[in-house]
Protein backbone atom coordinates (compact mmCIF):
# COMPACT_ATOMS: atom_id res chain seq x y z
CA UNK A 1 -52.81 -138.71 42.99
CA UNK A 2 -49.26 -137.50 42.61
CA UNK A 3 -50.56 -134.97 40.57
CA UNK A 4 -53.01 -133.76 43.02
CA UNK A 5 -50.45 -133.64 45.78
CA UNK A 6 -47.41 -131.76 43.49
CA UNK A 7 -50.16 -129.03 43.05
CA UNK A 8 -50.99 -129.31 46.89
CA UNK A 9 -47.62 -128.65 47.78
CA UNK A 10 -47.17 -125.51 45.13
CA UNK A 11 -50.46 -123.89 46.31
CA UNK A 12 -49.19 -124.25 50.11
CA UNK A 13 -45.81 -122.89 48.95
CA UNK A 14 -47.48 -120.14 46.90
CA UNK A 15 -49.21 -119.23 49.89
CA UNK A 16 -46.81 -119.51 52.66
CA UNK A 17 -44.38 -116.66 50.09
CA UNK A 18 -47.28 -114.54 49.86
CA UNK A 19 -47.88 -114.69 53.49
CA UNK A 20 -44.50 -114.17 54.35
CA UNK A 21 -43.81 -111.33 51.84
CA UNK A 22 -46.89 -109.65 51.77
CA UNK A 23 -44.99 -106.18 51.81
CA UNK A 24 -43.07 -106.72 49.11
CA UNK A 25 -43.91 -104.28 45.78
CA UNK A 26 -45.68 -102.45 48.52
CA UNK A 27 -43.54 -101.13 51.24
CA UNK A 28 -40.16 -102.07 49.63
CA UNK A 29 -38.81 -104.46 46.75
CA UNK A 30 -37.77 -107.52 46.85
CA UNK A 31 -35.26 -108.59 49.90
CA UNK A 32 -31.97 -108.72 47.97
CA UNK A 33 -29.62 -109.63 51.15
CA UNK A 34 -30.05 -110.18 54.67
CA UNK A 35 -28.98 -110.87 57.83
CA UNK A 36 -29.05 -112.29 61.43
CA UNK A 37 -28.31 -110.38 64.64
CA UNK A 38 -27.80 -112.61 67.19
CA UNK A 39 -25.91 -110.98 70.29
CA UNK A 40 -28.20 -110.65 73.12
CA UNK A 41 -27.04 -107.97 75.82
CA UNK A 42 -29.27 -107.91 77.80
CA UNK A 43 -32.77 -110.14 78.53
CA UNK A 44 -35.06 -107.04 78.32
CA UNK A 45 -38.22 -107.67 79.81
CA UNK A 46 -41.61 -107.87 77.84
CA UNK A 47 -42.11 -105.55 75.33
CA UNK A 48 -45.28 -104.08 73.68
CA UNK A 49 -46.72 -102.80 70.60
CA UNK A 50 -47.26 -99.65 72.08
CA UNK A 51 -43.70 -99.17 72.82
CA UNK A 52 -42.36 -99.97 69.61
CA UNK A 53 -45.50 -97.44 68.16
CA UNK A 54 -44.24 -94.67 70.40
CA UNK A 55 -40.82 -95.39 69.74
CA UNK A 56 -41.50 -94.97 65.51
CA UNK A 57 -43.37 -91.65 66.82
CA UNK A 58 -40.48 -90.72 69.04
CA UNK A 59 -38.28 -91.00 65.86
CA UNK A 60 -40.44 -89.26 63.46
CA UNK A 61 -41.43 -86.36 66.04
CA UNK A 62 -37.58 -85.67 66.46
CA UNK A 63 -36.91 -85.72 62.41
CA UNK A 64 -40.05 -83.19 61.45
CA UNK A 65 -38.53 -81.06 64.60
CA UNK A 66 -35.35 -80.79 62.81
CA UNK A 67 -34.62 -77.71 60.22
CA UNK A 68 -33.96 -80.62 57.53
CA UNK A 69 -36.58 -82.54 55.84
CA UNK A 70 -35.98 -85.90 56.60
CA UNK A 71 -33.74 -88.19 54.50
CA UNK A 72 -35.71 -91.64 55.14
CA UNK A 73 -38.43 -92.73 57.35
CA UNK A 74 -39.21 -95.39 60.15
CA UNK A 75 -42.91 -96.96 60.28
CA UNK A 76 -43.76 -100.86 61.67
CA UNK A 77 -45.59 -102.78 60.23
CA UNK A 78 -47.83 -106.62 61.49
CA UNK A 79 -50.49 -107.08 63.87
CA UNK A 80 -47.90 -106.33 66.68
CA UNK A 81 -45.71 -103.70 64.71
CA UNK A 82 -42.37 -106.14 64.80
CA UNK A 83 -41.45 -105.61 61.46
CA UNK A 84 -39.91 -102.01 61.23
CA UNK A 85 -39.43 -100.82 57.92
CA UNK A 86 -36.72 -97.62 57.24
CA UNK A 87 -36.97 -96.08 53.56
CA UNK A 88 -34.93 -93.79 51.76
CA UNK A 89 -37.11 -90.88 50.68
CA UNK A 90 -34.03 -89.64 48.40
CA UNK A 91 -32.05 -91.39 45.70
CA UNK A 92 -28.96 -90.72 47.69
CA UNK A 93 -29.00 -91.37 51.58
CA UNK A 94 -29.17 -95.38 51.00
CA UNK A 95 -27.78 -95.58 47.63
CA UNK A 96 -25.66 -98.99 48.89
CA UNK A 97 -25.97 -101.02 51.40
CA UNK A 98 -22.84 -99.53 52.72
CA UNK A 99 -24.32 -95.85 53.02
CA UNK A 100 -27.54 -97.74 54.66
CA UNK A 101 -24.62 -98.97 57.46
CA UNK A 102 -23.16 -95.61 58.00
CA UNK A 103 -26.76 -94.55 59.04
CA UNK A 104 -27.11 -97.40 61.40
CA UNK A 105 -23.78 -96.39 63.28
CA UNK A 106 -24.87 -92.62 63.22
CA UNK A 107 -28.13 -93.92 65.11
CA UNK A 108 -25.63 -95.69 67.65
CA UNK A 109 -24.50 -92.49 68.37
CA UNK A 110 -27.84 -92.04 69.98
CA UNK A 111 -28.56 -95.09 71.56
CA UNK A 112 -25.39 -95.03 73.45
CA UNK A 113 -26.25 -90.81 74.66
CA UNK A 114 -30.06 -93.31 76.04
CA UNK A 115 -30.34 -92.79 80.28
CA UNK A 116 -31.11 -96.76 80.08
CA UNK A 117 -27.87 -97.65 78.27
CA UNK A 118 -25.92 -95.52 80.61
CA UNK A 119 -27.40 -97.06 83.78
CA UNK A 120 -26.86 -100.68 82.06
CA UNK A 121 -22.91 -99.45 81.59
CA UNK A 122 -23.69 -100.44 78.00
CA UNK A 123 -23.16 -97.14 76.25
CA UNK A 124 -19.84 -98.59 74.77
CA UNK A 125 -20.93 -101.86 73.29
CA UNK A 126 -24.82 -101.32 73.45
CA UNK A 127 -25.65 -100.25 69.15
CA UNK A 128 -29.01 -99.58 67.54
CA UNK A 129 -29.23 -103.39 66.58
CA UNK A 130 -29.46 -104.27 70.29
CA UNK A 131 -32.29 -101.63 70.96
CA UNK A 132 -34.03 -102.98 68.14
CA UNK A 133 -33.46 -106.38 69.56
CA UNK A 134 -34.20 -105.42 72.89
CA UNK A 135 -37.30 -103.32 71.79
CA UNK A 136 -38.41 -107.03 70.57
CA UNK A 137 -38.81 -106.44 66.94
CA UNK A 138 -38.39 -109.08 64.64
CA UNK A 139 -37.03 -107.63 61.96
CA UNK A 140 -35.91 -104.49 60.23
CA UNK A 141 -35.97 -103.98 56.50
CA UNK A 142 -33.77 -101.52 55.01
CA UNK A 143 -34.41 -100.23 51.81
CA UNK A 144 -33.67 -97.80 49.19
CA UNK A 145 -37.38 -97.25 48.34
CA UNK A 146 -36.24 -98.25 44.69
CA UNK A 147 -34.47 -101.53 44.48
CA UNK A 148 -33.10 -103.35 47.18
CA UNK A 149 -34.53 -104.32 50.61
CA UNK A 150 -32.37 -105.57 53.02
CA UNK A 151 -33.17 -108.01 56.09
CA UNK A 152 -32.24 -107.83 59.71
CA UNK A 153 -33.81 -110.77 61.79
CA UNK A 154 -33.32 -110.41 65.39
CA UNK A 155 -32.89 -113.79 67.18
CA UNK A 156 -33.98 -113.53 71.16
């Protein structure tokens, strides 16, 4: 009986990992580090799939419009896109974690320029964590499209 039950247990564990990194050796590798955002700024109201969709095509839109081929790339992923995924498409851009933070302040840059930020008077504290957060995702994996993944829960 013991028996029965240890393999019970390693089958449900087997298949609660799979479930819950399902992506992984697909989308990105394995997470290597991670973290938790927890500052709330503001209780946004519902959010949608369709407006974190549009947002990813918002994003991708403004990088093919640019003269430069783009240096990594945004897509979500789940049955209500909460997981959004950014990969380096060159060996270079997120080379450390460190050059994968630089990006994440250069994107603050733009949140903080957002009408809705302005209006809020958040464009001084407001970064693109908090849109993210506010936007409703659930996470964001980082990666360098190579060997590292990193994790960014959002707590509401």
């Amino acid at each position: 009986m013991k028996l029965i039950a240890a393999f019970a247990a390693l089958l449900w564990t087997t298949t609660l990992a799979f479930a819950e990194d399902s992506r992984v050796g697909y989308y990105y590798p394995e997470v290597s580090s991670e973290e938790s955002f927890e500052r709330v700024i503001r209780n946004g109201g519902p959010s949608s799939k369709a407006v974190r969709v549009d947002f990813i095509n918002r994003i991708t839109q403004a990088q093919l419009k640019s003269p430069e081929s783009p240096r990594f790339v945004f897509f979500a992923k789940g049955d209500k896109a909460t997981t959004l995924i950014m990969t380096a498409l060159d060996d270079d851009i997120f080379s450390t974690i460190y050059r994968a933070r630089a990006i994440m302040a250069q994107l603050t840059v733009n949140v903080r320029q957002n009408g809705f930020f302005k209006q809020e008077e958040l464009q001084y504290v407001a970064t693109f964590y908090d849109l993210l957060q506010l936007m409703q995702f659930d996470e964001l994996m980082i990666t360098d499209g190579e060997t590292w993944t990193h994790r960014v829960s959002f707590n509401r």
